[in-house]
Structures are given as C-alpha cells and as structure tokens.
PDB file of N, CA and C in Angstrom:
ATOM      1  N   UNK A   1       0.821  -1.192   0.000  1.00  0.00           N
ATOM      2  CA  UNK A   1       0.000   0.000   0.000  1.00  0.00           C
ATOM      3  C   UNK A   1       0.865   1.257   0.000  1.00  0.00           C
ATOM      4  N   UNK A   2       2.111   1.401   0.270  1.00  0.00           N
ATOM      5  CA  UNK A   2       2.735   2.689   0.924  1.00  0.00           C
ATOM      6  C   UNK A   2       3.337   2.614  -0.326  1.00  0.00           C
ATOM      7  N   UNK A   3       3.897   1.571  -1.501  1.00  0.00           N
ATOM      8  CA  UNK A   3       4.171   1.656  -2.584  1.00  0.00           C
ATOM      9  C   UNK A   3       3.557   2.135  -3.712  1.00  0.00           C
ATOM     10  N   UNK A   4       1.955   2.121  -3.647  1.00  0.00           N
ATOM     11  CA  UNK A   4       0.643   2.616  -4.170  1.00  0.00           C
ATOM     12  C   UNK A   4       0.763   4.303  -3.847  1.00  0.00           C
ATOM     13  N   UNK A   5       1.165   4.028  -2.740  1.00  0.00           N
ATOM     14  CA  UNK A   5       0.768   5.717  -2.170  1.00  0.00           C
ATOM     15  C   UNK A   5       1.974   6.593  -2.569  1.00  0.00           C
ATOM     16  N   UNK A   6       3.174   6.345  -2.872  1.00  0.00           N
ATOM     17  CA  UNK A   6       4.327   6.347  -3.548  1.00  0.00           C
ATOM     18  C   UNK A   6       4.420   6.921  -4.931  1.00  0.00           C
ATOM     19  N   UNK A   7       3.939   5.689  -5.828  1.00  0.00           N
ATOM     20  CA  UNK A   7       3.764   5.522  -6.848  1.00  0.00           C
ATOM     21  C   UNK A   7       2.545   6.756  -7.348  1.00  0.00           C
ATOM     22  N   UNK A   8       1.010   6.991  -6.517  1.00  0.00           N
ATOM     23  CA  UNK A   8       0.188   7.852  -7.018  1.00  0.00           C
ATOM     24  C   UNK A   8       1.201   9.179  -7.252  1.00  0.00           C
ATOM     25  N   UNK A   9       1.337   9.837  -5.994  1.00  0.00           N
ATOM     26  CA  UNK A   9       2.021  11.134  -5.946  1.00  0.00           C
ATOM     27  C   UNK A   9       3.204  11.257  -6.595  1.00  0.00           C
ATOM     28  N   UNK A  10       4.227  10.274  -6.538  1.00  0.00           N
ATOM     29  CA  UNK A  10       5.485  10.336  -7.673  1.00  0.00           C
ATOM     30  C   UNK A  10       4.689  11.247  -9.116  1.00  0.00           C
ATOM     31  N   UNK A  11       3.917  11.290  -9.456  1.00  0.00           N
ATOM     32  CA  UNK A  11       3.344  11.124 -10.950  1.00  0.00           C
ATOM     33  C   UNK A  11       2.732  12.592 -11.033  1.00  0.00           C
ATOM     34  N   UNK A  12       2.695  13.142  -9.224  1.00  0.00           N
ATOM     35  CA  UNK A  12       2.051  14.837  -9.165  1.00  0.00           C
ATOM     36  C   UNK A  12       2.868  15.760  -9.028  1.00  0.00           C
ATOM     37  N   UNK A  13       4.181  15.444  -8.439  1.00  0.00           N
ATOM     38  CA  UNK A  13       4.845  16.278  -7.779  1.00  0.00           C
ATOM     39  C   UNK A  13       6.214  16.788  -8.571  1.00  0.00           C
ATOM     40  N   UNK A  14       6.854  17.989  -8.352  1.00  0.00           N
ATOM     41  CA  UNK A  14       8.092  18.510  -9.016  1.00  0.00           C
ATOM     42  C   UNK A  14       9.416  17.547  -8.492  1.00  0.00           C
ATOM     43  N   UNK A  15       9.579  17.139  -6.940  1.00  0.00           N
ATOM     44  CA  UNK A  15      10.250  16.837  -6.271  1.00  0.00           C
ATOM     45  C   UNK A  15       9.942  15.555  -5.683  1.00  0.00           C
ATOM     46  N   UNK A  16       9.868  14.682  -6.888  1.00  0.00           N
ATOM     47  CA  UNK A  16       9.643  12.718  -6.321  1.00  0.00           C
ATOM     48  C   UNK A  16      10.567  12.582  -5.029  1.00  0.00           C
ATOM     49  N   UNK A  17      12.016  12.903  -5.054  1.00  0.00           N
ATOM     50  CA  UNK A  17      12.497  12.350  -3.769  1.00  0.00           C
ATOM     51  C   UNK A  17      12.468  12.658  -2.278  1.00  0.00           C
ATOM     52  N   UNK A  18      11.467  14.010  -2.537  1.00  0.00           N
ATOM     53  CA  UNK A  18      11.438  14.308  -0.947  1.00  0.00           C
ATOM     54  C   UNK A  18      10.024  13.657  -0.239  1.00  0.00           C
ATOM     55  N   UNK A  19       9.579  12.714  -1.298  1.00  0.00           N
ATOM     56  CA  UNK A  19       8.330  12.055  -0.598  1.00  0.00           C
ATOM     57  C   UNK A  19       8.363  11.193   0.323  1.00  0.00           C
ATOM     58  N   UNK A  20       7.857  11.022   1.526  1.00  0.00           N
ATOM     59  CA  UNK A  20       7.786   9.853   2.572  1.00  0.00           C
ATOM     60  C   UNK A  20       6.643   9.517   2.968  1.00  0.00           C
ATOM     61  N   UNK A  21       6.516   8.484   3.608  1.00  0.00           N
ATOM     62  CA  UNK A  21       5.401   7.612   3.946  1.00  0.00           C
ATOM     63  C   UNK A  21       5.669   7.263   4.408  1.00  0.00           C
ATOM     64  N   UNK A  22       5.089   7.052   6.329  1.00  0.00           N
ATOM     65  CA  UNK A  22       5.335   6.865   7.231  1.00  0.00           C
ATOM     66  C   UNK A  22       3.556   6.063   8.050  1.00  0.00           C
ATOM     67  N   UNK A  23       3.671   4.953   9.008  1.00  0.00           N
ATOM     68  CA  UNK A  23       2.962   4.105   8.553  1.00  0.00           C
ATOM     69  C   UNK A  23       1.777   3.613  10.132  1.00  0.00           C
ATOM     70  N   UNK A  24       1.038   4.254  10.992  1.00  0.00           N
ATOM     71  CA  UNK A  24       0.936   3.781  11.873  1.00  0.00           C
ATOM     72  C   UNK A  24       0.403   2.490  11.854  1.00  0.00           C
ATOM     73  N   UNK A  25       0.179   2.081  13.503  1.00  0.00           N
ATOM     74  CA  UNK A  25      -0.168   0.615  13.399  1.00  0.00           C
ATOM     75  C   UNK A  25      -2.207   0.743  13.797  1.00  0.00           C
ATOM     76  N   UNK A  26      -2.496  -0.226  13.477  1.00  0.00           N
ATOM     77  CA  UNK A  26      -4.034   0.119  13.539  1.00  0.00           C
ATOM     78  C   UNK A  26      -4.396   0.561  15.118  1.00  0.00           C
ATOM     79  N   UNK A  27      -4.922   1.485  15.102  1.00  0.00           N
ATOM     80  CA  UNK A  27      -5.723   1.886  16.242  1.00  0.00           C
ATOM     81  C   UNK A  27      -7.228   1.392  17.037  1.00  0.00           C
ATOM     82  N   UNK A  28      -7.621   1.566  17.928  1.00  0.00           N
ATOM     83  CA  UNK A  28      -8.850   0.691  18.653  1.00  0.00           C
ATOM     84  C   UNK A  28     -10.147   0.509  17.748  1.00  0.00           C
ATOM     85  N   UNK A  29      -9.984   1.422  16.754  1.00  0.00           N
ATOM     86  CA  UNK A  29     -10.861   1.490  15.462  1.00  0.00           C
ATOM     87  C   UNK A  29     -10.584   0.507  14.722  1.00  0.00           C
ATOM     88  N   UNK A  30      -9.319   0.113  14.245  1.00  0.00           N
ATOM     89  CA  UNK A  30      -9.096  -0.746  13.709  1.00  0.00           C
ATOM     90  C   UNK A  30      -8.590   0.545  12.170  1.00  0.00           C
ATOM     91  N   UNK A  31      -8.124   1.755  12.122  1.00  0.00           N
ATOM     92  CA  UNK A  31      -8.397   2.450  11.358  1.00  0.00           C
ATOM     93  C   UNK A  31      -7.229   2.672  11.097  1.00  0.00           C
ATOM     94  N   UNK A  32      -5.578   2.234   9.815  1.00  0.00           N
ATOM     95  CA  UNK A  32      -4.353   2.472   9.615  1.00  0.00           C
ATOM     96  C   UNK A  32      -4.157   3.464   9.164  1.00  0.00           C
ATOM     97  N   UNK A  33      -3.708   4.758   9.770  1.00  0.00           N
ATOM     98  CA  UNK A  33      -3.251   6.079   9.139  1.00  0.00           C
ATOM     99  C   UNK A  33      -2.274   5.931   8.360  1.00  0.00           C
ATOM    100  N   UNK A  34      -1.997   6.305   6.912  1.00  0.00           N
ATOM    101  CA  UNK A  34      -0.765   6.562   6.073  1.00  0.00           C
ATOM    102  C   UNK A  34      -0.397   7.977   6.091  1.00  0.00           C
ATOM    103  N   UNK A  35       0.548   8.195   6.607  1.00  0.00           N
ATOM    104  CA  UNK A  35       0.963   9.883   6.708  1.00  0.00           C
ATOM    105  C   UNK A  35       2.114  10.447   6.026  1.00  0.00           C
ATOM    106  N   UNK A  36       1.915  11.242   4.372  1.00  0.00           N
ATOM    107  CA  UNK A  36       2.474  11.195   3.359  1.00  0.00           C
ATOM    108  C   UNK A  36       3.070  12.700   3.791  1.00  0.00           C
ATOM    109  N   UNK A  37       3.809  12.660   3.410  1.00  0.00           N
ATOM    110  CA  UNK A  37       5.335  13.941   4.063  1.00  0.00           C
ATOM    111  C   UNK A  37       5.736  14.103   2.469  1.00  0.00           C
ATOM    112  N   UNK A  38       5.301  15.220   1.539  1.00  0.00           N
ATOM    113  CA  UNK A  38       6.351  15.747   0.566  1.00  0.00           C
ATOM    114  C   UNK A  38       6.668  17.158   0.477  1.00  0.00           C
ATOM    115  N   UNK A  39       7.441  17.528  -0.320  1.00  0.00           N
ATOM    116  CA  UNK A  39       8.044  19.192  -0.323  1.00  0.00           C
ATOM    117  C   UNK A  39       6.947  20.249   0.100  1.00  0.00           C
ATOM    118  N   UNK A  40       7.293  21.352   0.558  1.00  0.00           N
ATOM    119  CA  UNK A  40       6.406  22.590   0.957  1.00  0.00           C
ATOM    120  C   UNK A  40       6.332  23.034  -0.691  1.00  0.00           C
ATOM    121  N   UNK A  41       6.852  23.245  -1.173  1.00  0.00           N
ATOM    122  CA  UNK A  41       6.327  24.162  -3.101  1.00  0.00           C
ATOM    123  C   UNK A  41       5.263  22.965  -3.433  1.00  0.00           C
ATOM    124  N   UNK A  42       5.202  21.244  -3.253  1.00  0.00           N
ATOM    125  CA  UNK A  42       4.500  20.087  -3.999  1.00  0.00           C
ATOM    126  C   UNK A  42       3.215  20.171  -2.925  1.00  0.00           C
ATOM    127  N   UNK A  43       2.859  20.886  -2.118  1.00  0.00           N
ATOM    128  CA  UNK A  43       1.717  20.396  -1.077  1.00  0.00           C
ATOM    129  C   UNK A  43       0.798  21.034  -2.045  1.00  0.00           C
ATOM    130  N   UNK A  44       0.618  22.045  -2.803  1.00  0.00           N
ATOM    131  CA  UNK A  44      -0.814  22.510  -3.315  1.00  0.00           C
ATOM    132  C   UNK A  44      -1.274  21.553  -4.780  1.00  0.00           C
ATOM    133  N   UNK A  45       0.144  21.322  -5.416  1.00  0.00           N
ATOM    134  CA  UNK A  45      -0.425  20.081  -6.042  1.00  0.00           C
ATOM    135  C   UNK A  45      -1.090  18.656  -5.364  1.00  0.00           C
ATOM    136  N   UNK A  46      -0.905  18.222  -4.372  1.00  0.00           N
ATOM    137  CA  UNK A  46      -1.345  16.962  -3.833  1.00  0.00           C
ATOM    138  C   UNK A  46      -2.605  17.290  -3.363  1.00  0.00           C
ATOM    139  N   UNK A  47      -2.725  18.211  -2.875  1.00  0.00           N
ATOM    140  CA  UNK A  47      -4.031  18.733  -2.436  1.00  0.00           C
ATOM    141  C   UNK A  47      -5.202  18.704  -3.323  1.00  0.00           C
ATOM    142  N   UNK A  48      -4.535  20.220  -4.728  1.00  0.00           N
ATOM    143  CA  UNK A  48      -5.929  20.100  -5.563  1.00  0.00           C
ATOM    144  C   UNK A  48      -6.418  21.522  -4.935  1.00  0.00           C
ATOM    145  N   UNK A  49      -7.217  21.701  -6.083  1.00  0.00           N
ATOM    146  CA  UNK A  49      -8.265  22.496  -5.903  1.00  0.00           C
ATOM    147  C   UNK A  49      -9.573  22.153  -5.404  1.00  0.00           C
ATOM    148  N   UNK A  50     -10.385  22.781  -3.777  1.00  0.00           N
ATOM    149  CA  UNK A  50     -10.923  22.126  -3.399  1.00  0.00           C
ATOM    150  C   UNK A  50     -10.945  20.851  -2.708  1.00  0.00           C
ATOM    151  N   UNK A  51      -9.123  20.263  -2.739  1.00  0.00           N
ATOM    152  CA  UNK A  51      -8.790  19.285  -2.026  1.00  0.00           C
ATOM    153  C   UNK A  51      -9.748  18.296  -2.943  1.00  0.00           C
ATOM    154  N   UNK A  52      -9.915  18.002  -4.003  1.00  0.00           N
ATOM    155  CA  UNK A  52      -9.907  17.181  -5.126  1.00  0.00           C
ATOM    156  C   UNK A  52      -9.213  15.996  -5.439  1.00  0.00           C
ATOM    157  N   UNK A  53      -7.827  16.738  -5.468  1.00  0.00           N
ATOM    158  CA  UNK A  53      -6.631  15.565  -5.769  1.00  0.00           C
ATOM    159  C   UNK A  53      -6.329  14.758  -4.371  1.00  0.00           C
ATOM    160  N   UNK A  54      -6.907  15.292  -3.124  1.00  0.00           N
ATOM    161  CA  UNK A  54      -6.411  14.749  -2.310  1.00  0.00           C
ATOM    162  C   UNK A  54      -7.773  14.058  -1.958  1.00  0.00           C
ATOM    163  N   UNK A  55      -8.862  13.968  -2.276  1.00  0.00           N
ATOM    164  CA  UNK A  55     -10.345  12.860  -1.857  1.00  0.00           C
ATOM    165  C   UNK A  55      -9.860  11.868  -2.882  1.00  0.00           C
ATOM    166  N   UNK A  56      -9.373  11.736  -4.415  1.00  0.00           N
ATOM    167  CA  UNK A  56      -9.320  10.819  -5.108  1.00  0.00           C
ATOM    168  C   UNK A  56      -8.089   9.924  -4.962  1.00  0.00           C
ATOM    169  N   UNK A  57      -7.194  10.173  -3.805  1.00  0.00           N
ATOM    170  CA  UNK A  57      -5.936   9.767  -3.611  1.00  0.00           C
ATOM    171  C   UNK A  57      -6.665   8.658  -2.600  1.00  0.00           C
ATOM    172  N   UNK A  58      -7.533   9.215  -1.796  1.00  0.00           N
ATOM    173  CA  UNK A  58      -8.147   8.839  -0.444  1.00  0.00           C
ATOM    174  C   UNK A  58      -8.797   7.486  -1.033  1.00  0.00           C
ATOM    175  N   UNK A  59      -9.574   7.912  -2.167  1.00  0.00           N
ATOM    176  CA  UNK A  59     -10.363   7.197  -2.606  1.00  0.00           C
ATOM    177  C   UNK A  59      -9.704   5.696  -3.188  1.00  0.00           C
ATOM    178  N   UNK A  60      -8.763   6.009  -3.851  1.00  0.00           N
ATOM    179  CA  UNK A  60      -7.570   5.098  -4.630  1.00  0.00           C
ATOM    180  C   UNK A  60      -7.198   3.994  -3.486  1.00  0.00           C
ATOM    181  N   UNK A  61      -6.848   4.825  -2.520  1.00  0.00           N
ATOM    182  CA  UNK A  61      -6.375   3.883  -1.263  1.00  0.00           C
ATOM    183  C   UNK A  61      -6.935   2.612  -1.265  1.00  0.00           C
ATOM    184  N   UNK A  62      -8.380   3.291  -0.401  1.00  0.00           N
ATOM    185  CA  UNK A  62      -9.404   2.500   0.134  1.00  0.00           C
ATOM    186  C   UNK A  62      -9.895   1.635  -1.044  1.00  0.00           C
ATOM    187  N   UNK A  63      -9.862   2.025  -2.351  1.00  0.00           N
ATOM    188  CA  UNK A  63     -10.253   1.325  -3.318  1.00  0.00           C
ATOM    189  C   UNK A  63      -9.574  -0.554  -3.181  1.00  0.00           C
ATOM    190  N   UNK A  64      -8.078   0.081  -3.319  1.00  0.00           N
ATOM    191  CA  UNK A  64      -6.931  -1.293  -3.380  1.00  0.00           C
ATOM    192  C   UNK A  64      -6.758  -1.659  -2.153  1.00  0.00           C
ATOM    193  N   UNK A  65      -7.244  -1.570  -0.993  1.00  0.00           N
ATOM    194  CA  UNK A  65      -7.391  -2.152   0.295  1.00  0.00           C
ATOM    195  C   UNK A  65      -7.699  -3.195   0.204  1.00  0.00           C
ATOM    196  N   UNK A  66      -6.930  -4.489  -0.119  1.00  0.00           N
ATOM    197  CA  UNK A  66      -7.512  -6.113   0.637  1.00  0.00           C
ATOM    198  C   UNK A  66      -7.979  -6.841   1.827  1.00  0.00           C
ATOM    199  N   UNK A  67      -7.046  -6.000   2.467  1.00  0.00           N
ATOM    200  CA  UNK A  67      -7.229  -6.449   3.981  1.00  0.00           C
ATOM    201  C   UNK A  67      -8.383  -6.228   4.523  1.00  0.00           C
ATOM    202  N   UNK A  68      -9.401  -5.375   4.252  1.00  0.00           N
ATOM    203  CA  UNK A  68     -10.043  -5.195   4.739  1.00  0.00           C
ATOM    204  C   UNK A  68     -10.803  -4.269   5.583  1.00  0.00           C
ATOM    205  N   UNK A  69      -9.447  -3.676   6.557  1.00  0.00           N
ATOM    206  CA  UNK A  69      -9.646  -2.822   7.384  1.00  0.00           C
ATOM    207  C   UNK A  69      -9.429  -1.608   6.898  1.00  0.00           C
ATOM    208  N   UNK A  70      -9.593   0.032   7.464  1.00  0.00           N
ATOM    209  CA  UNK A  70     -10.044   0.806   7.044  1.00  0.00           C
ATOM    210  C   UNK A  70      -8.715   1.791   6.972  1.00  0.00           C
ATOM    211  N   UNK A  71      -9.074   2.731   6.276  1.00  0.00           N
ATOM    212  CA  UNK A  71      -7.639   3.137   5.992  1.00  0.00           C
ATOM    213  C   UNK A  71      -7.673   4.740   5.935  1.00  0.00           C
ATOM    214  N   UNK A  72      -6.476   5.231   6.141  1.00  0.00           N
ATOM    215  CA  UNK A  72      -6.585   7.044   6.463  1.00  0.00           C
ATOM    216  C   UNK A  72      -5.509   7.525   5.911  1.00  0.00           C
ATOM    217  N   UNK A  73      -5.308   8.825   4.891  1.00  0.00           N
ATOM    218  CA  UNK A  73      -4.223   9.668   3.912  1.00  0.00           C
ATOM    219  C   UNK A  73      -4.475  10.932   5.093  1.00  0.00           C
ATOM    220  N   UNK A  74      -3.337  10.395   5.703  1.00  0.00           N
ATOM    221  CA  UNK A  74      -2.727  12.433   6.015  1.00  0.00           C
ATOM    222  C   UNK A  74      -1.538  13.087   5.469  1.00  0.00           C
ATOM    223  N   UNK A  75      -1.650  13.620   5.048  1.00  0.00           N
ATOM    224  CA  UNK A  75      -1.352  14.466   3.966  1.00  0.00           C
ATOM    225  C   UNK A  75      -0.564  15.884   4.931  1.00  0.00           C
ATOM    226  N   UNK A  76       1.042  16.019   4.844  1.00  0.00           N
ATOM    227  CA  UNK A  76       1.557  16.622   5.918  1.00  0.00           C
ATOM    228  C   UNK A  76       2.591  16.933   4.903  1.00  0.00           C
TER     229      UNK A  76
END
C-alpha cells in the first residue's frame, strides 16, 4: 500500500524524492493512518483544488485495500 501511495504522488509532484510515507499501526478502530510527508512548493499540487486531488488519492487507497480494514491519507 505505501508503494501505491508512492507511486500515485510520484506522478504529481516537481520533487519525487522528498516524498515519505510513514505508517501507523491500527488503532482501537481498527483504522491504519498513512501519513504522506512531501516538499512545501508540492503540497498545493497533492491537495488540488478544493482538495480534489487529495479525496481521489483517499479514494484510490481505500479502493486497493484487501485487507479489509479501514484506511486514512494524512497528507503533511
């Protein structure tokens, strides 16, 4: 999944190598936060207008989720 999440934004941003993904472990929800860290100039592209690019990123996630359990893009 963090390779997915990788791979989406690689494809938005000016600065592919300052991207990270950092990964918590599920919470009492059962709910895995992915918390995506790229450049300060690349944050308004990931975002979107209206935060657009960043519901269909959300969406992408949860789409390719096998496991099951539920899943969260913070976007930092």
């Amino acid at each position: 999944m963090t390779d997915l999440l990788v791979t989406i934004v690689s494809g938005l941003v000016s600065e592919p190598e300052n991207i990270s993904v950092t990964v918590d472990e599920p919470n009492e929800e059962g709910v895995t936060v992915y918390h995506l860290h790229v450049a300060e100039c690349d944050m308004g592209r990931v975002i979107g207008k209206q935060g657009r690019i960043a519901k269909a990123i959300r969406v992408v996630m949860r789409a390719a989720n096998r496991d099951g359990g539920k899943i969260s893009v913070e976007i930092e």
